[in-house]
C-alpha atoms as a PDB file:
ATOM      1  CA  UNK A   1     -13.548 -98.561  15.021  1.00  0.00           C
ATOM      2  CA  UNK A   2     -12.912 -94.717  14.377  1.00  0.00           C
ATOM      3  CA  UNK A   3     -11.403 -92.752  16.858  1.00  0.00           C
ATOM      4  CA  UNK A   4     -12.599 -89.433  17.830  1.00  0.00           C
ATOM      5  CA  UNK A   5      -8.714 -87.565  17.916  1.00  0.00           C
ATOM      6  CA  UNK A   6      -4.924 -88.722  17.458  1.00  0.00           C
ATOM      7  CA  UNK A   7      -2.244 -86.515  17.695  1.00  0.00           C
ATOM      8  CA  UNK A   8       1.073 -86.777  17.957  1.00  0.00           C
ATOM      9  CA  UNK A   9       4.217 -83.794  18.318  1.00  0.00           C
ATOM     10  CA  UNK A  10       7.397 -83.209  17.026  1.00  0.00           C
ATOM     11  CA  UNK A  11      10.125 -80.372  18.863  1.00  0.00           C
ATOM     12  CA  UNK A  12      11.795 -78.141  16.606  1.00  0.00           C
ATOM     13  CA  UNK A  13      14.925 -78.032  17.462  1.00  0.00           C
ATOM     14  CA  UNK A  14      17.360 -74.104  18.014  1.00  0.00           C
ATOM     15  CA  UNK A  15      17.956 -72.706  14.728  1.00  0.00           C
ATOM     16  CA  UNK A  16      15.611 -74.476  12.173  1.00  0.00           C
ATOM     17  CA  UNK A  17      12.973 -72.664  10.662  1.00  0.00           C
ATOM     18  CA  UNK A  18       9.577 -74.496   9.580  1.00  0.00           C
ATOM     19  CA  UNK A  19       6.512 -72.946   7.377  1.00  0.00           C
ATOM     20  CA  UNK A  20       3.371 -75.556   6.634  1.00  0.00           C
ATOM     21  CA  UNK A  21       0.972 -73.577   4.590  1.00  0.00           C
ATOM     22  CA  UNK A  22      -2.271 -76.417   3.483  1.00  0.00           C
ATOM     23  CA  UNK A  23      -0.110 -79.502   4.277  1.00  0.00           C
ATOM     24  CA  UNK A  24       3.235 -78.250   2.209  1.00  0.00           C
ATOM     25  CA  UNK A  25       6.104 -78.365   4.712  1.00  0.00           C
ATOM     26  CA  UNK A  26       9.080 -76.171   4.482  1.00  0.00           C
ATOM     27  CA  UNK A  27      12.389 -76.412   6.776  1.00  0.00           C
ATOM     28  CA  UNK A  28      14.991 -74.638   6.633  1.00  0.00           C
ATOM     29  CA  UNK A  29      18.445 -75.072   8.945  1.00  0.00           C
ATOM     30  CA  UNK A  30      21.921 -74.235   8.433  1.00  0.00           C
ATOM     31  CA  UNK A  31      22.578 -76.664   5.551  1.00  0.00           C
ATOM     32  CA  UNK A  32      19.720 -75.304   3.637  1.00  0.00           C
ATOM     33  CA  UNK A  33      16.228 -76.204   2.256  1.00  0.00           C
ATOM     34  CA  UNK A  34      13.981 -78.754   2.197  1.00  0.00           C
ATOM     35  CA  UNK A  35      10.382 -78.940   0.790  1.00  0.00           C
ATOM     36  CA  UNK A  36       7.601 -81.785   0.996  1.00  0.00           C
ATOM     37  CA  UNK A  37       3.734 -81.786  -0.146  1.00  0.00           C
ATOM     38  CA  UNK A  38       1.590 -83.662   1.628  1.00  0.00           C
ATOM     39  CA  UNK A  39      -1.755 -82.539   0.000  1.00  0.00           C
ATOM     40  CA  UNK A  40      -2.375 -85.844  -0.412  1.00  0.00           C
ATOM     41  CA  UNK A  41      -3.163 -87.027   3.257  1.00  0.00           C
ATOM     42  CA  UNK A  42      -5.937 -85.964   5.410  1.00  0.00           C
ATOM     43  CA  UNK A  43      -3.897 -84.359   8.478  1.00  0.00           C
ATOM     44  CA  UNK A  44      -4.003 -81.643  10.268  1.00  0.00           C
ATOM     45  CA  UNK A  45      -0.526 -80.150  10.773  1.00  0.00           C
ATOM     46  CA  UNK A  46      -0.237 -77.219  12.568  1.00  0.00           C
ATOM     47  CA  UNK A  47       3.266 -75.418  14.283  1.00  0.00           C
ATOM     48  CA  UNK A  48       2.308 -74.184  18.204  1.00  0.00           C
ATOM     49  CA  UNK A  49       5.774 -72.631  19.886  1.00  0.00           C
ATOM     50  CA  UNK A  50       8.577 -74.486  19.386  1.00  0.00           C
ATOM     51  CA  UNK A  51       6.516 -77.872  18.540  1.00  0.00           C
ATOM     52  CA  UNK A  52       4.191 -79.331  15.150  1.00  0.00           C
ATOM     53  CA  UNK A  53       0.609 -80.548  16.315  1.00  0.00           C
ATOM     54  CA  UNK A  54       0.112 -83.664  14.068  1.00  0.00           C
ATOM     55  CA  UNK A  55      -3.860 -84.254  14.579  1.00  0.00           C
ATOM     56  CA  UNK A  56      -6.396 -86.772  12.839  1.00  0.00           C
ATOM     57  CA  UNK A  57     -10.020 -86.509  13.977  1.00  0.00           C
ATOM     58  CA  UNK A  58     -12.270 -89.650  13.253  1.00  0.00           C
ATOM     59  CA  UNK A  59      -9.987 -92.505  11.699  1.00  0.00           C
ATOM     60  CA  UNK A  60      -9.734 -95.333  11.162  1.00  0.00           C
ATOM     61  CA  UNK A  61      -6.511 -97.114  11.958  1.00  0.00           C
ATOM     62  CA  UNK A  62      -4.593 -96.838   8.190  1.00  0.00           C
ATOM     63  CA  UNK A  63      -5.682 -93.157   8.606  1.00  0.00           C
ATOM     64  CA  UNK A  64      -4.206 -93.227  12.324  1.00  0.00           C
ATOM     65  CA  UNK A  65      -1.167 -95.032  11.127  1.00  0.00           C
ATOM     66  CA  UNK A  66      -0.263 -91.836   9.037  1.00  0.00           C
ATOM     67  CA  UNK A  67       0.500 -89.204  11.891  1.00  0.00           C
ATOM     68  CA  UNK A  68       3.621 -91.470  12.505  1.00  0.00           C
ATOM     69  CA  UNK A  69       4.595 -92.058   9.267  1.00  0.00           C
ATOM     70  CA  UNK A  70       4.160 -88.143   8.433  1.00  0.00           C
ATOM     71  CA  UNK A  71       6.490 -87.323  11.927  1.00  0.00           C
ATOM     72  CA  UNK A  72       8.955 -89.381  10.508  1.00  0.00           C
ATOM     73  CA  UNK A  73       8.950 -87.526   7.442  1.00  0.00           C
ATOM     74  CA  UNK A  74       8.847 -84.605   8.727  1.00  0.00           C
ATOM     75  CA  UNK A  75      11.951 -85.367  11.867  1.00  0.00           C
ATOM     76  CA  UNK A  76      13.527 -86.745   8.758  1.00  0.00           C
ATOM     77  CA  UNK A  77      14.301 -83.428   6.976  1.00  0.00           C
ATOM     78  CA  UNK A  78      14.594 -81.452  10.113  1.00  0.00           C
ATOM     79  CA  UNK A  79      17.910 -83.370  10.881  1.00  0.00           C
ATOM     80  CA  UNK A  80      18.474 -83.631   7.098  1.00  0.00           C
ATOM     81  CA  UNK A  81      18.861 -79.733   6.960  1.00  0.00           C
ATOM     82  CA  UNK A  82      20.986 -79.764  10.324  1.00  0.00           C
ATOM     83  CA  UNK A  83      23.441 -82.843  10.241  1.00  0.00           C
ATOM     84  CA  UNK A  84      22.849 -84.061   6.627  1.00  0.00           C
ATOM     85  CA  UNK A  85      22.770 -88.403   5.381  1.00  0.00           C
ATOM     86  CA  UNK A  86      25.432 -90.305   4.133  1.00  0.00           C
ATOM     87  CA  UNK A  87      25.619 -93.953   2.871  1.00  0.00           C
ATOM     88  CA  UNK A  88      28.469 -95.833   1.841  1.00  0.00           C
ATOM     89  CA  UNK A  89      28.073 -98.329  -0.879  1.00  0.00           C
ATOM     90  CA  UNK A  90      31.264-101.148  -1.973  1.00  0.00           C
ATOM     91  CA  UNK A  91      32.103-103.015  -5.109  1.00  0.00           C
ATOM     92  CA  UNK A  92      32.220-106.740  -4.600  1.00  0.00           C
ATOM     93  CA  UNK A  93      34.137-108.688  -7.348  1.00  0.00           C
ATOM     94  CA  UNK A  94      35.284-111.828  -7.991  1.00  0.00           C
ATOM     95  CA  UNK A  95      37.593-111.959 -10.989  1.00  0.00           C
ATOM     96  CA  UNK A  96      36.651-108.833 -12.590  1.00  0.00           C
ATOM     97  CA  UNK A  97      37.471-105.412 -11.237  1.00  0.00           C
ATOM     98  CA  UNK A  98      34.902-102.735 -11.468  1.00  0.00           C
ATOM     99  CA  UNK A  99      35.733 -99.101 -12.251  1.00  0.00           C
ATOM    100  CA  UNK A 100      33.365 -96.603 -10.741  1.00  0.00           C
ATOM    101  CA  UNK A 101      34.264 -93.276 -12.794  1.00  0.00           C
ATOM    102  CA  UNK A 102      32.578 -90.073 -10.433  1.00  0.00           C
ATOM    103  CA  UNK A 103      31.948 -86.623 -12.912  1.00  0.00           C
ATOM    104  CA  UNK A 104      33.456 -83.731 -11.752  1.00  0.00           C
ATOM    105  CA  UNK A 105      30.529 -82.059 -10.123  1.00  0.00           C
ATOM    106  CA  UNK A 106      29.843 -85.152  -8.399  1.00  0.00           C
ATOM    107  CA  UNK A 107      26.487 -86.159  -9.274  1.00  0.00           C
ATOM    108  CA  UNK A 108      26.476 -88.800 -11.897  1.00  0.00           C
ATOM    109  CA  UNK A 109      28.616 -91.942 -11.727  1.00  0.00           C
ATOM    110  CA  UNK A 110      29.738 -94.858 -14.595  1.00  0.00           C
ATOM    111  CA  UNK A 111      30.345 -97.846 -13.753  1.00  0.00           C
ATOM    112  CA  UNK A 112      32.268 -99.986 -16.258  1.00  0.00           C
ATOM    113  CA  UNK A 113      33.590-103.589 -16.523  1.00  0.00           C
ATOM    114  CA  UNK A 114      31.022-105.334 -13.981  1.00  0.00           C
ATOM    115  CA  UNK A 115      31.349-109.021 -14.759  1.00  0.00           C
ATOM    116  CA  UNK A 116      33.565-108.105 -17.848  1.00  0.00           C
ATOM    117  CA  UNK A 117      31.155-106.387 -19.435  1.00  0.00           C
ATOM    118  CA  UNK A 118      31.507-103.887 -22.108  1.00  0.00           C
ATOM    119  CA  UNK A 119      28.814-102.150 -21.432  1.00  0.00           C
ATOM    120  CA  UNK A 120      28.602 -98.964 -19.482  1.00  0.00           C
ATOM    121  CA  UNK A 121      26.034 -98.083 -16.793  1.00  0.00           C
ATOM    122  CA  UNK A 122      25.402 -94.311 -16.218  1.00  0.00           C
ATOM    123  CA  UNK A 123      23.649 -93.673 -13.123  1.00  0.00           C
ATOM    124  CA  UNK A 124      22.555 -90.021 -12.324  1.00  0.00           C
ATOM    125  CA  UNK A 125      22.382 -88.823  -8.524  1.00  0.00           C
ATOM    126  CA  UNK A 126      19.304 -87.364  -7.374  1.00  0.00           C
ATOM    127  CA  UNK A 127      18.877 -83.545  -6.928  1.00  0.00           C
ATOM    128  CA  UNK A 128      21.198 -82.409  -3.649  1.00  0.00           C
ATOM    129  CA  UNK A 129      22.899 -85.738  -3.644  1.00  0.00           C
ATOM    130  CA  UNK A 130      26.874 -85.536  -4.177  1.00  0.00           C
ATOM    131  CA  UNK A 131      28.814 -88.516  -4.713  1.00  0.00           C
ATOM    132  CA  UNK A 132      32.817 -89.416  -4.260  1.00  0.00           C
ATOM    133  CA  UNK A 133      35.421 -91.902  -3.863  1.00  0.00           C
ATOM    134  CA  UNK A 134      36.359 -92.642  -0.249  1.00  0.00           C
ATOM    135  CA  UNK A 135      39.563 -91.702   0.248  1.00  0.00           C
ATOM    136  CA  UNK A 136      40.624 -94.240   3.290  1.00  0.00           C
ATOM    137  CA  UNK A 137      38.858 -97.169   1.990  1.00  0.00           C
ATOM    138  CA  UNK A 138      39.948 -98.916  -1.447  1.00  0.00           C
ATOM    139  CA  UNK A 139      36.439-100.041  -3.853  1.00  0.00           C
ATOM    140  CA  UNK A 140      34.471 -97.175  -1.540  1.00  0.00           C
ATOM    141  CA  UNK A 141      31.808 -94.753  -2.988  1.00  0.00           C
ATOM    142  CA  UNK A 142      29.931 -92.148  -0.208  1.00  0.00           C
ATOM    143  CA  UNK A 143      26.611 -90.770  -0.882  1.00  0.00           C
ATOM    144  CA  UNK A 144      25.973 -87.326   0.953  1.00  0.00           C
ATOM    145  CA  UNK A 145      22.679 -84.672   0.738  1.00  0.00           C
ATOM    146  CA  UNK A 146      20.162 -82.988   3.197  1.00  0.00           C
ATOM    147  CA  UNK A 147      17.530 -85.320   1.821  1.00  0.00           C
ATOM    148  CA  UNK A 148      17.234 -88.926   2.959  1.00  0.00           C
ATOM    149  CA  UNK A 149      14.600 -89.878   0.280  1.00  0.00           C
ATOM    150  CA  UNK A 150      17.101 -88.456  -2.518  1.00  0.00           C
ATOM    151  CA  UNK A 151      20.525 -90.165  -0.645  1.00  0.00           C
ATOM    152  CA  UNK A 152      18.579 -93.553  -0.498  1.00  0.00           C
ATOM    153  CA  UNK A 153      16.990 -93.785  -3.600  1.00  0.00           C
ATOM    154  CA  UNK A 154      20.457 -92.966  -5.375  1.00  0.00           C
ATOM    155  CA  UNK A 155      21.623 -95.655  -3.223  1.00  0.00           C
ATOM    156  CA  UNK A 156      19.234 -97.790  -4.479  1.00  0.00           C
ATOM    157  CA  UNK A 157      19.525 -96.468  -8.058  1.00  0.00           C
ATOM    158  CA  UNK A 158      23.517 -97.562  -8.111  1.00  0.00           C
ATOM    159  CA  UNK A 159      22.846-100.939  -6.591  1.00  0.00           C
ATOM    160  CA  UNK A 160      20.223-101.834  -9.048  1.00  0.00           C
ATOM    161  CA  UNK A 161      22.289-100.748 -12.040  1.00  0.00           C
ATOM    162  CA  UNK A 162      24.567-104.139 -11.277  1.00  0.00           C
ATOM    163  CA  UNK A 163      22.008-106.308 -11.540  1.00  0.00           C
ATOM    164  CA  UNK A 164      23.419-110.036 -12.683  1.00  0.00           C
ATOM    165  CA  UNK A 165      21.497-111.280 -15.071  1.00  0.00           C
ATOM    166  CA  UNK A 166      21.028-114.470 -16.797  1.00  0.00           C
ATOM    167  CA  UNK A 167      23.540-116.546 -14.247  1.00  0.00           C
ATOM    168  CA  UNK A 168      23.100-117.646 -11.176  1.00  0.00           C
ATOM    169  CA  UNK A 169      22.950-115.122  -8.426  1.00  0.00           C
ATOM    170  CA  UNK A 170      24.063-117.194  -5.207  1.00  0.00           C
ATOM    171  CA  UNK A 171      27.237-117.413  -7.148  1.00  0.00           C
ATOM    172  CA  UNK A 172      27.445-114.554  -9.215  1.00  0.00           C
ATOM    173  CA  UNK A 173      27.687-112.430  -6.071  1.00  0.00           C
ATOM    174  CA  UNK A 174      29.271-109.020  -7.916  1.00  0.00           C
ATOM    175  CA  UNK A 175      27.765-105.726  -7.795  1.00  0.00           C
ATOM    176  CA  UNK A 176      27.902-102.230  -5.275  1.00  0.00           C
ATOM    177  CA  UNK A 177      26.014-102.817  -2.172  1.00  0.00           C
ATOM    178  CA  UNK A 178      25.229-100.021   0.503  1.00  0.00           C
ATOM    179  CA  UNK A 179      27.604-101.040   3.354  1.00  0.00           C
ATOM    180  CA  UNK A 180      26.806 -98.220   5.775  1.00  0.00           C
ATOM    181  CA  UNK A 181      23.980 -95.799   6.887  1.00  0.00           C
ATOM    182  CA  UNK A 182      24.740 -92.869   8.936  1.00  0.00           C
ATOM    183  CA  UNK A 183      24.041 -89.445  10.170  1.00  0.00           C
ATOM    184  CA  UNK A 184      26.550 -86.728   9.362  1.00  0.00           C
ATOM    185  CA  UNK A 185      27.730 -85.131  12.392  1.00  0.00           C
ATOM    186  CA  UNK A 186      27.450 -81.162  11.649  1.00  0.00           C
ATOM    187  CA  UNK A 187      31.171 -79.765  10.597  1.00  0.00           C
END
């Protein structure tokens, strides 16, 4: 069953700036940029005051279902560009220590002797997406950007680099695994 009109809002918070132009989104805050096309979705997004007007007219429920998922989205950046993401990923060893080796810029990491292993697994971060060694907590790497997409899928990127192969994984238990989510308070 179709229905006639959805719509949802979204309140832009003091001091961020957003610009849609055809379904590209643009918000800016004080910790900088972000930028997302959604040309691909049939959605009418429009900014009235200090609010964004998510509308569908006649869908079905999968196209209903996207005015939520394109809020998110969009809520996602606008705290992105005002508080920022971090995650927190930690080695877990058994016998073997692992060395995590951080660049000096801070956005590519090698990670060397999982499970003995000579080889060496370069991992790069994500565009905006620093990396660095926690400072209070030993075997500790923290992920920061603006963009949650970019922080997570670097995440993601690390923890699938330590993949244990050809053994069995309910005992082989080694690898980095994202230990925390949060959102940065603003400095």
């Amino acid at each position: 069953m179709k229905d006639i009109y959805k719509s949802d809002e979204l309140a832009i918070p003091e001091g961020v700036k957003v610009d849609i132009k055809s379904r590209q989104i643009t918000v800016e805050g004080p910790r900088g940029t972000l930028f997302k096309n959604l040309r691909h979705l049939n959605i009418e997004i429009t900014v009235v005051g200090d609010k964004i007007r998510f509308v569908v007219h006649h869908g079905l429920r999968k196209h209903v279902a996207c005015i939520r998922t394109v809020r998110s989205l969009v809520n996602n950046m606008i705290v992105g560009v005002t508080k920022g993401f971090q995650y927190k990923l930690r080695y877990v060893y058994a016998h073997f220590p692992i060395n995590c080796i951080i660049n000096d810029e801070g956005n590519a990491v090698e990670i060397r002797n999982f499970l003995g292993q000579k080889v060496v697994f370069h991992v790069k971060m994500l565009e905006g997406v620093t990396v660095e060694a926690s400072k209070n907590q030993k075997d500790e790497i923290t992920l920061t950007g603006n963009s949650l997409e970019n922080v997570s899928q670097s995440a993601a990127d690390i923890q699938q680099s330590c993949l244990v192969k050809n053994k069995d994984i309910r005992k082989f238990l080694d690898g980095i695994y994202v230990s925390e989510r949060n959102v940065m308070e603003s400095e």
